[in-house]
Protein backbone atom coordinates (compact mmCIF):
# COMPACT_ATOMS: atom_id res chain seq x y z
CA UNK A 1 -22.63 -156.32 51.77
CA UNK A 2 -19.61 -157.51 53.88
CA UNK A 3 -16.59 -157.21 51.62
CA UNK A 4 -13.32 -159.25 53.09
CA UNK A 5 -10.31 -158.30 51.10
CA UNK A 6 -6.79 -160.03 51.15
CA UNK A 7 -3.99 -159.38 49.97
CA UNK A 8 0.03 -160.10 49.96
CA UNK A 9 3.43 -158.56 49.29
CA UNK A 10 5.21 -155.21 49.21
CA UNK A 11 3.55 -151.34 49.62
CA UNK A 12 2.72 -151.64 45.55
CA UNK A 13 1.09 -154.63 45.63
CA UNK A 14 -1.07 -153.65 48.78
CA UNK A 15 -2.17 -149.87 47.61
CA UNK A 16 -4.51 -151.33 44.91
CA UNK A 17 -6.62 -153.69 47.11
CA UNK A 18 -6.79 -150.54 49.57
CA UNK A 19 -8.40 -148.38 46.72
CA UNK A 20 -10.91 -151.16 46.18
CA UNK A 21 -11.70 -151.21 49.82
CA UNK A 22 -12.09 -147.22 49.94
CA UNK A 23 -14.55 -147.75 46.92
CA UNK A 24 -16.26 -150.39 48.61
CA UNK A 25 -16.70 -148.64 51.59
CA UNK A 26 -17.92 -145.48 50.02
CA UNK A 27 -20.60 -147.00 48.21
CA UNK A 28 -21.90 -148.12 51.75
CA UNK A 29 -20.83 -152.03 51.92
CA UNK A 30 -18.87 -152.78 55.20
CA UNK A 31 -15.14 -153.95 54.46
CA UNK A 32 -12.00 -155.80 56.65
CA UNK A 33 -8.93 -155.92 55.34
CA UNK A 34 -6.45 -158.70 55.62
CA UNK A 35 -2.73 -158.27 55.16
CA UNK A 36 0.83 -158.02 57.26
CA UNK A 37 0.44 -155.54 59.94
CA UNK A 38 3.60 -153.47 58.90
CA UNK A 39 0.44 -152.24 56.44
CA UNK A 40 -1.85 -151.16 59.48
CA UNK A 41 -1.34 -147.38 58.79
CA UNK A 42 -1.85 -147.41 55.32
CA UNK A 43 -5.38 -148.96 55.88
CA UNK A 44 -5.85 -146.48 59.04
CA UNK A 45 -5.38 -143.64 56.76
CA UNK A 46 -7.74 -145.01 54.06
CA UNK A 47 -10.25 -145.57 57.34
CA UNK A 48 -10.04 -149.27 56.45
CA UNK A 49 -11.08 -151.83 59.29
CA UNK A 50 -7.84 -153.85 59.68
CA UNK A 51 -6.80 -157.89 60.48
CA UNK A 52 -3.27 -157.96 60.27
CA UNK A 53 -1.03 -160.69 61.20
CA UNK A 54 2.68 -159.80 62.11
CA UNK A 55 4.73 -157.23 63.78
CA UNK A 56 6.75 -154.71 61.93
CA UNK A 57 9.98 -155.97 62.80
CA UNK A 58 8.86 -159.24 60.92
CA UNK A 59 8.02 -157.54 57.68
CA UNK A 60 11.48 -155.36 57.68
CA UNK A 61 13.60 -158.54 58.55
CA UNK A 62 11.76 -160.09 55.22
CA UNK A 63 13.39 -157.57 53.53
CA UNK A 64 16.81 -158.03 54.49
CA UNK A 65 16.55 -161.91 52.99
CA UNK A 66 19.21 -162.18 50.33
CA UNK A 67 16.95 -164.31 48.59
CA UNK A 68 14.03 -161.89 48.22
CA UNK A 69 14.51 -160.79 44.70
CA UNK A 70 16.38 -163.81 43.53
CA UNK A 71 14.62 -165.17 40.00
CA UNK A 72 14.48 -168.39 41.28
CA UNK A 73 14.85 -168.85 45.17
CA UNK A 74 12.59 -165.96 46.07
CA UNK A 75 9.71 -168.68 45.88
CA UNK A 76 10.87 -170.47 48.75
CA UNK A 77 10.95 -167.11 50.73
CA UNK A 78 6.98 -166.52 49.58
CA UNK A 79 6.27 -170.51 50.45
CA UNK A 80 7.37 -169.87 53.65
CA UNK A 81 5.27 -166.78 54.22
CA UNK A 82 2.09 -168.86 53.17
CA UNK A 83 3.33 -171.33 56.17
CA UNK A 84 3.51 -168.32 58.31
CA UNK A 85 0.55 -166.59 57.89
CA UNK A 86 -2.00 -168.83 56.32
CA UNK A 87 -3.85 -170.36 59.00
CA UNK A 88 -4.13 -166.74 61.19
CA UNK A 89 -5.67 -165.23 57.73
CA UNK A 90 -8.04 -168.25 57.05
CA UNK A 91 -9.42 -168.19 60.79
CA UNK A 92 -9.16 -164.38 60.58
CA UNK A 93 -11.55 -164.01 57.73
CA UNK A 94 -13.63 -167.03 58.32
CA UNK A 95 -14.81 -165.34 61.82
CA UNK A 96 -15.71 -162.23 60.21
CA UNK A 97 -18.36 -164.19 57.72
CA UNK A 98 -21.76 -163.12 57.57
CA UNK A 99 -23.96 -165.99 56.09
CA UNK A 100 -25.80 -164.50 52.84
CA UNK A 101 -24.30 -160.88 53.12
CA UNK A 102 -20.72 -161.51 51.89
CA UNK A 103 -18.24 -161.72 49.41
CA UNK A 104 -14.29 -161.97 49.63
CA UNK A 105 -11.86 -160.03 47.43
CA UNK A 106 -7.97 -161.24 46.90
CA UNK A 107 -4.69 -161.21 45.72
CA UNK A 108 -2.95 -164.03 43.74
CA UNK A 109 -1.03 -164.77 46.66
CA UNK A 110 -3.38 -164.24 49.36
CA UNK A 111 -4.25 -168.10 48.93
CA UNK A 112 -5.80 -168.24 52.27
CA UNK A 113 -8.64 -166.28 50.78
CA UNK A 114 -9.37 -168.70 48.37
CA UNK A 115 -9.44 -171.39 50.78
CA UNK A 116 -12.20 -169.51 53.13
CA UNK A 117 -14.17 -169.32 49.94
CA UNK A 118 -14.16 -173.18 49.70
CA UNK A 119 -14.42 -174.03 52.84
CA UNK A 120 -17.41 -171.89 53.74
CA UNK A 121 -19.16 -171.41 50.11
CA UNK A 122 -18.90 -167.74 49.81
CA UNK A 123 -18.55 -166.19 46.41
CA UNK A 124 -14.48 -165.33 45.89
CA UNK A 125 -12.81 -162.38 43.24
CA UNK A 126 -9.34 -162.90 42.14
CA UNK A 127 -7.83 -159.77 41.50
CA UNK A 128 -4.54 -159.80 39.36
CA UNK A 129 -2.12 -156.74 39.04
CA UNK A 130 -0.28 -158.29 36.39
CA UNK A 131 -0.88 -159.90 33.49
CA UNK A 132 2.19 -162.44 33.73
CA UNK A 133 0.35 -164.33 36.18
CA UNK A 134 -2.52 -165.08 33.68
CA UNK A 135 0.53 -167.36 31.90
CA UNK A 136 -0.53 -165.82 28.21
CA UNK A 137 1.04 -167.49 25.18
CA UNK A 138 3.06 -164.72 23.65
CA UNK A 139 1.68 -162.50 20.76
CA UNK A 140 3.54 -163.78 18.00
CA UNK A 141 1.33 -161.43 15.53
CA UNK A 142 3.97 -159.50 14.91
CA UNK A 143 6.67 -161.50 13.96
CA UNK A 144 5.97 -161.34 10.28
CA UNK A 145 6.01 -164.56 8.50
CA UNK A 146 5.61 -167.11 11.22
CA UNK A 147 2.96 -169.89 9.91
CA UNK A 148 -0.10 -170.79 12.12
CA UNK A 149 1.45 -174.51 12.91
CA UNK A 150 4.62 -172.75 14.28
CA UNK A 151 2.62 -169.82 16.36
CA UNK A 152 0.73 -173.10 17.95
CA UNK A 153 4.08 -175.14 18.16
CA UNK A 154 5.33 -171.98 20.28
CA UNK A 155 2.35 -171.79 22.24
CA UNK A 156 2.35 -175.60 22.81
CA UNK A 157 5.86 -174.83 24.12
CA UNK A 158 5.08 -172.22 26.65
CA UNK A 159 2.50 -174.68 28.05
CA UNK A 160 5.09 -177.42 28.03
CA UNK A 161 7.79 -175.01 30.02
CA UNK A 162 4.91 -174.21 32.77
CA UNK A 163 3.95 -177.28 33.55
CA UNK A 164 7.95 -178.09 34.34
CA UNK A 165 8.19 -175.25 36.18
CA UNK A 166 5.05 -175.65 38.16
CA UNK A 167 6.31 -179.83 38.71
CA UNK A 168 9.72 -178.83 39.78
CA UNK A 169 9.49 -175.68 41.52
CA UNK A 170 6.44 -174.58 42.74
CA UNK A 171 4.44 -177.67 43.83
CA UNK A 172 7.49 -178.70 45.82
CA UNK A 173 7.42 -174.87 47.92
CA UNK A 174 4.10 -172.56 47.47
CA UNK A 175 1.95 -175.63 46.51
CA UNK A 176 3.26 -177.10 49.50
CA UNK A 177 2.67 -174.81 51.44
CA UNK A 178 -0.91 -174.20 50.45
CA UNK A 179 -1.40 -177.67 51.00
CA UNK A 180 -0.28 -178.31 54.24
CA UNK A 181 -2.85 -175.46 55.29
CA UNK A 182 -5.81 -176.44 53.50
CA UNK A 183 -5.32 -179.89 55.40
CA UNK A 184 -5.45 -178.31 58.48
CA UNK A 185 -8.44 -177.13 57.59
CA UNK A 186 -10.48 -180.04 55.97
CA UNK A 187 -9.46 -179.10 52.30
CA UNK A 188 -8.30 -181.36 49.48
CA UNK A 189 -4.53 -180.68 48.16
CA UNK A 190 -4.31 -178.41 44.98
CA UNK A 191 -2.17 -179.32 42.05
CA UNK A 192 -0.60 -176.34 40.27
CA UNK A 193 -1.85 -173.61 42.32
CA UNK A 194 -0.90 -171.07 39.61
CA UNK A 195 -2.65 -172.99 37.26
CA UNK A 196 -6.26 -173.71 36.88
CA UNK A 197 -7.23 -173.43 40.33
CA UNK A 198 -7.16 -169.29 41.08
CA UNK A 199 -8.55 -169.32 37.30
CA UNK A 200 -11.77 -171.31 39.50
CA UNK A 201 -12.98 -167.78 41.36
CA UNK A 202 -16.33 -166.51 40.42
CA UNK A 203 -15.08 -163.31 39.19
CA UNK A 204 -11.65 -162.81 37.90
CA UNK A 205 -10.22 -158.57 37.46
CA UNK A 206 -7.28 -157.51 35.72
CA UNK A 207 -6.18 -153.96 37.29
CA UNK A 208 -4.10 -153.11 34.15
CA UNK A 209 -5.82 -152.09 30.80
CA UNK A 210 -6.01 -153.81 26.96
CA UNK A 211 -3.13 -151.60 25.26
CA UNK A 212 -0.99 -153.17 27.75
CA UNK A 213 -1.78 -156.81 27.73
CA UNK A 214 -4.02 -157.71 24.76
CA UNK A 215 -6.32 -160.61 25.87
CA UNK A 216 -4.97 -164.23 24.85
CA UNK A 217 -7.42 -167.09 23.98
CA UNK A 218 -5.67 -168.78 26.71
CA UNK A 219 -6.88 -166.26 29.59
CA UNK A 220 -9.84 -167.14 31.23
CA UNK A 221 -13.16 -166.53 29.25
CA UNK A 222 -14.95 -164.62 33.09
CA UNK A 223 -11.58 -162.17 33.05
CA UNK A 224 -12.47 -158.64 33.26
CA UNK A 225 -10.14 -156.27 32.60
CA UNK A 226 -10.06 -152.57 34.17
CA UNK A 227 -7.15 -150.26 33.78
CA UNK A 228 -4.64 -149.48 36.44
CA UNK A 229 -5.52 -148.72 39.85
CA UNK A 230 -3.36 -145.85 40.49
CA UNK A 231 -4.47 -145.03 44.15
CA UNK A 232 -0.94 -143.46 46.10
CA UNK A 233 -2.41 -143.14 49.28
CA UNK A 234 -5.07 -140.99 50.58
CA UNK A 235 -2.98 -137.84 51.29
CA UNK A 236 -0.25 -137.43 47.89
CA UNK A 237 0.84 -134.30 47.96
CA UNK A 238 5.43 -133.89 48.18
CA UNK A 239 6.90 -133.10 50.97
CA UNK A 240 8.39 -129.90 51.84
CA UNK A 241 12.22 -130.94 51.34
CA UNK A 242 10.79 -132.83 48.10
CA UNK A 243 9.46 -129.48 46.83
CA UNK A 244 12.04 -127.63 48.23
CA UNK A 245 14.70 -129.83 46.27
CA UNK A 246 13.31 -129.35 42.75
CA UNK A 247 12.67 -125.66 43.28
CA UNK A 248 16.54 -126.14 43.49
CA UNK A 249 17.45 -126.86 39.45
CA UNK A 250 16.81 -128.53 36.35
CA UNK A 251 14.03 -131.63 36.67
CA UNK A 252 16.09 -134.55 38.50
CA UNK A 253 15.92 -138.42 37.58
CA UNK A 254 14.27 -140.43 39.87
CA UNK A 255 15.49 -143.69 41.35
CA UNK A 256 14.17 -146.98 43.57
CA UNK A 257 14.46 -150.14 43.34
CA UNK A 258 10.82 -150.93 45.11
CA UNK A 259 9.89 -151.32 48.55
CA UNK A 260 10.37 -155.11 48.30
CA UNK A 261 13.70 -155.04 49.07
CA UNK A 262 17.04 -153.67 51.28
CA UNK A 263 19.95 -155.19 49.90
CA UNK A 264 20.19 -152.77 46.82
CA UNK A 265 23.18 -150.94 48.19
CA UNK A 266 24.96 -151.68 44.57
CA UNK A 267 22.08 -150.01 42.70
CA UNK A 268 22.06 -147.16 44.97
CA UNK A 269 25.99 -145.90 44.44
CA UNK A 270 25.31 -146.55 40.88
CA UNK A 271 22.52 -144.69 40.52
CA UNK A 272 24.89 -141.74 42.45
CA UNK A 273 27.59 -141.99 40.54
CA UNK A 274 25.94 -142.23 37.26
CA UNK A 275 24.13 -138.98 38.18
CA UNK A 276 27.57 -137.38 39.44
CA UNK A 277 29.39 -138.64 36.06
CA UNK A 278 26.46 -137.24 33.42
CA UNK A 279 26.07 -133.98 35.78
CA UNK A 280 22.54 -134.96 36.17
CA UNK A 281 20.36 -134.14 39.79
CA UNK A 282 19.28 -137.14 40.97
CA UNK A 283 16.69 -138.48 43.72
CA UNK A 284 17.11 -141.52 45.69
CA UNK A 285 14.00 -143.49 46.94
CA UNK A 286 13.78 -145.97 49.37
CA UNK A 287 12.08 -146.24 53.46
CA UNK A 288 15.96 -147.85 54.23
CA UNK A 289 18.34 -145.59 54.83
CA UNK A 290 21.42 -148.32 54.78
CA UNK A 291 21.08 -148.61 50.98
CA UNK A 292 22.28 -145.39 50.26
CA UNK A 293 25.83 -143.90 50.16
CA UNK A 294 27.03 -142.34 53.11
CA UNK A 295 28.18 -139.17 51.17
CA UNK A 296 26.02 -138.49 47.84
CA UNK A 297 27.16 -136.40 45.32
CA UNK A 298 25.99 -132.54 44.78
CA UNK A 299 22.92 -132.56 43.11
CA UNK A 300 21.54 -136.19 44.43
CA UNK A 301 19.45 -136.09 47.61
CA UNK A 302 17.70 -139.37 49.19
CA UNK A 303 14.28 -139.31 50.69
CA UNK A 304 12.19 -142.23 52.46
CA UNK A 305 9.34 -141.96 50.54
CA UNK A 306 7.37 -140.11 48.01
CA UNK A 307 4.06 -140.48 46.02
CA UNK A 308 4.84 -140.95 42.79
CA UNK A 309 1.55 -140.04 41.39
CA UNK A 310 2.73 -136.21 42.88
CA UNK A 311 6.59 -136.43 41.66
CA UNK A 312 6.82 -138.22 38.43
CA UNK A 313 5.44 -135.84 36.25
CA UNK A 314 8.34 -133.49 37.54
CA UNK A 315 11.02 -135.97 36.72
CA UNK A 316 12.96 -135.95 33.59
CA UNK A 317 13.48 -139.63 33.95
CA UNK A 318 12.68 -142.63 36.28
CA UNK A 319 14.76 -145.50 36.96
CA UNK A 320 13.06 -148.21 38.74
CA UNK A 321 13.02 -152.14 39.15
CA UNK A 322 9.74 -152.78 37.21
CA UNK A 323 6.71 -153.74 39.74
CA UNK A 324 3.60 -153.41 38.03
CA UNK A 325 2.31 -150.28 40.80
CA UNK A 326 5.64 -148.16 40.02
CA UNK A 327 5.67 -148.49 36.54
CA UNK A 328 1.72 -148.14 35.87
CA UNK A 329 2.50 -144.65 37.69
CA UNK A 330 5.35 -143.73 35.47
CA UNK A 331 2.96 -144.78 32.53
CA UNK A 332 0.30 -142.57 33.98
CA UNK A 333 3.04 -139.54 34.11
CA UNK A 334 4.32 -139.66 30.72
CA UNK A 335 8.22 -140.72 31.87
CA UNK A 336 10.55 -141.99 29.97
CA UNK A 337 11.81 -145.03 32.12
CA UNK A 338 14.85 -147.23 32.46
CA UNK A 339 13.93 -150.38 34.32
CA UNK A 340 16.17 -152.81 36.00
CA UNK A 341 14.19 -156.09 37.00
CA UNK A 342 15.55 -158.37 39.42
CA UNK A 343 12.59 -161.23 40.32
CA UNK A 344 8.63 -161.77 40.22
CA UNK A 345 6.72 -160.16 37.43
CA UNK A 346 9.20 -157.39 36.53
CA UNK A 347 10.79 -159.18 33.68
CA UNK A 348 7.76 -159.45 31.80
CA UNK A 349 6.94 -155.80 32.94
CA UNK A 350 9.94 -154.27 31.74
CA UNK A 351 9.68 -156.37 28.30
CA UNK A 352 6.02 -154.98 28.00
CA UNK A 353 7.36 -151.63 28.51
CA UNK A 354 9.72 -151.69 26.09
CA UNK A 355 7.79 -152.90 23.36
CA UNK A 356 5.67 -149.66 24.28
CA UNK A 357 8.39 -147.98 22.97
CA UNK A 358 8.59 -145.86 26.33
CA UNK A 359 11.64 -148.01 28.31
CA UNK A 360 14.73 -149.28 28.27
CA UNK A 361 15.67 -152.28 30.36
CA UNK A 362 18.79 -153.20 31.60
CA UNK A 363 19.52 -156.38 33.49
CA UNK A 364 21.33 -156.21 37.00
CA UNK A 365 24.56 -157.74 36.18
CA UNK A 366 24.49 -155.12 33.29
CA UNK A 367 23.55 -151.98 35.48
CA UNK A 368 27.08 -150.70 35.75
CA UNK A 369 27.87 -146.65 35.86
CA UNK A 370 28.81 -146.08 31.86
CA UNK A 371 26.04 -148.01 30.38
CA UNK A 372 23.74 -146.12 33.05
CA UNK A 373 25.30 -143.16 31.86
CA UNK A 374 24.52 -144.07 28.40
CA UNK A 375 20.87 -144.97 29.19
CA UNK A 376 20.12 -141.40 31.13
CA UNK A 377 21.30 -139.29 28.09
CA UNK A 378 19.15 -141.10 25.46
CA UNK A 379 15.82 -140.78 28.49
CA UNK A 380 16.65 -137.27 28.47
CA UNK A 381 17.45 -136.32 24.99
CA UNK A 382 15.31 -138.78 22.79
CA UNK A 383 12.19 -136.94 21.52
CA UNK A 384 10.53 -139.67 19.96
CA UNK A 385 10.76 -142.06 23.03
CA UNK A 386 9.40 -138.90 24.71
CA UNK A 387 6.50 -138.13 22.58
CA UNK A 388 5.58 -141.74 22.88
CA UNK A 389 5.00 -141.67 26.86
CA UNK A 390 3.00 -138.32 26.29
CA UNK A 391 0.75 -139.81 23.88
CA UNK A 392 0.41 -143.14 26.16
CA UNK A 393 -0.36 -141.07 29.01
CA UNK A 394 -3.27 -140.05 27.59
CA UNK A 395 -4.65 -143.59 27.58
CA UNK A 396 -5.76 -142.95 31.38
CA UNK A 397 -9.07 -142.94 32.97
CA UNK A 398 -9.84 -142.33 36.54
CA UNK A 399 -12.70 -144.97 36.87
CA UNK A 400 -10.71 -148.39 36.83
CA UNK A 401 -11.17 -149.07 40.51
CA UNK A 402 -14.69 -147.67 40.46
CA UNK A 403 -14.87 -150.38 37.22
CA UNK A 404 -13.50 -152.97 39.22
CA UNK A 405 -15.77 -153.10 42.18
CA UNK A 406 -19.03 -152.86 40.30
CA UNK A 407 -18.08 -155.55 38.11
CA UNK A 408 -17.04 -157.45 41.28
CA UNK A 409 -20.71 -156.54 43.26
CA UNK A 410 -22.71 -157.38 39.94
CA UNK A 411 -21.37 -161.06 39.51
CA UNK A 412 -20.59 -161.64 43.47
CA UNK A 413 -23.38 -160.17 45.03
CA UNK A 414 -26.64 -162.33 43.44
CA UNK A 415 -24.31 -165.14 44.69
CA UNK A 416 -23.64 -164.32 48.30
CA UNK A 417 -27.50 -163.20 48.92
CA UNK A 418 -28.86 -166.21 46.90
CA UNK A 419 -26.55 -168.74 47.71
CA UNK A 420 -22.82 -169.29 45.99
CA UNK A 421 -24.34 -172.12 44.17
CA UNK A 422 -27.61 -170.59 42.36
């Protein structure tokens, strides 16, 4: 089988659609993947065939948008990524069709995907990394004493508040954007993008497990979920200054604030001086170098880049902005976590977190040095909060991805060889 996977967004949000592809391709099915080209060496490593559209220089200049993590005007930055690269992905992946011998694989926002699909009538998977997008009613359950007619008021609500946000924000940028490229392309306009229509797919995966997002009557009844992906690139093992460095003391704290982003210069001398004031060792994660403090404190060391699946379990403490790839790892590694969102799904990550009883959150306007301060000591000291992340690390399997793609080949495959229709 011919397996065409797309995906968008930052390093986390690509790694997991690169561990399906490995899996694909080492149960013998022949896979392309579609994504920015500042991704090209990640899939060369995997030994992933590669379509990528955009230079390097593009994908770093993203980046630098002050709007890129903004709750609110970071959708006009994605709508105008779907303008950029939509057509060059749909013509991409619509040459690379084999009639009756293949399937397509994609991200949320790889929306171009979805339109091939249509357009040419082969079978589609909708992968989601995190639950938010699935638009779940909350889980009232354990409120204690809230009456059936007020759960369903609530979720009657929640419906009420999505369709005003999908009406006044996101038709008018990413659904517009969508649209104008499935018109170039002989496609009717969708309404609500994030609504019904990626719910449409012929198989629908959740890459993140029960205990952290208990199915809602309101999720699609064809979901399947798997557990978190966890793949951290083929080769993980630390680097020699990494190893080097905690060889050097006591367990450090580890800090990013995700690859999505290089204006986090404020969260960066924070982080520094929290670590100087608390006498903690502390190290500082992020590919661009600008972010950081020209002179860091003894103790605190940056570094570019570093697999988490090899480092966290050598932390005493992570600090991180909440995507769903970072914090599945520090899940995975039993770490107590303190998690800053700033945008996207983080919020909801962070609050899911938290009710895990494994985080604490703190909001960026609130992430000042004392109350960071405050927040390391109770990470490092707290034995309950630490007992809990040791227990919930041992809710990990190694077969999610291996999970994923079979489910994926048993409900796509019949299609593609049969016809999408039968």
């Amino acid at each position: 089988m011919r397996v065409l996977i797309a995906a968008g967004g930052s390093h986390g949000d690509i790694l997991p659609f690169i561990a399906l592809g490995r899996e694909f391709q080492r149960n013998g099915h022949e896979v392309r993947l579609y994504t920015h080209g500042y991704f090209a060496a990640l899939a060369e490593e995997a030994g992933l065939p590669f379509r990528g559209g955009g230079a390097p220089e593009q994908y770093l200049a993203i980046l630098q948008h002050p709007d890129l993590n903004h709750p609110l005007r970071s959708i006009k930055v994605i709508a105008d990524l779907v303008d950029r690269s939509g057509r060059s992905t749909f013509d991409a992946m619509a040459a690379d069709i084999v009639p009756g011998e293949t399937i397509i694989v994609n991200s949320v926002l790889a929306f171009a995907a979805r339109s091939v699909s249509e357009a040419h009538g082969i079978p589609v998977a909708t992968v989601y990394l995190q639950p938010v997008v699935l638009r779940d009613s909350p889980d009232f359950s354990q409120g204690g004493g809230t009456t059936a007619a007020w759960q369903g008021a609530l979720r009657l609500l929640r419906k009420c508040s999505w369709y005003v946000i999908d009406k006044l924000v996101v038709d008018p940028t990413i659904g517009a954007a969508l649209n104008r490229q499935r018109i170039l392309v002989g496609l009717p306009p969708v309404n609500r993008p994030f609504n019904r229509w990626l719910y449409d797919s012929d198989a629908l995966v959740g890459l993140f497990p029960e205990w952290f997002a208990q199915p809602h009557p309101d999720w699609p009844s064809h979901l399947r979920l798997t557990g978190f992906p966890l793949y951290d690139g083929k080769s993980a093992s630390l680097p020699a200054a990494v190893e080097a460095f905690l060889a050097e003391g006591e367990p450090p704290i580890a800090f990013t604030a995700g690859t999505a982003t290089a204006v986090s210069h404020d969260f960066f001398s924070v982080s520094a001086e929290a670590c100087r004031r608390s006498g903690k060792r502390g190290i500082l994660l992020t590919h661009v170098a600008e972010q950081i403090p020209d002179k860091l404190p003894s103790g605190v060391a940056h570094f570019a880049y570093v697999p988490f699946s090899s480092l966290l379990p050598r932390v005493s403490a992570f600090v991180h902005h909440g995507g769903i790839g970072t914090l599945s790892q520090a899940l995975r590694a039993g770490v107590p976590q303190l998690i800053r969102p700033m945008a996207h799904d983080q919020f909801d990550n962070a609050d899911r977190a938290v009710r895990l009883g494994v985080a604490m959150k703190l909001l960026p306007g609130d992430y000042r040095v004392s109350k960071v301060v405050n927040a390391l000591e109770r990470l490092t000291s707290e034995t309950v909060m630490r007992e809990r992340c040791t227990r919930l690390a041992g809710n990990f399997s190694d077969d999610s991805v291996a999970t994923a793609c079979d489910h994926i080949l048993n409900v796509l495959g019949p299609m593609a060889t049969n016809g999408k229709t039968a």
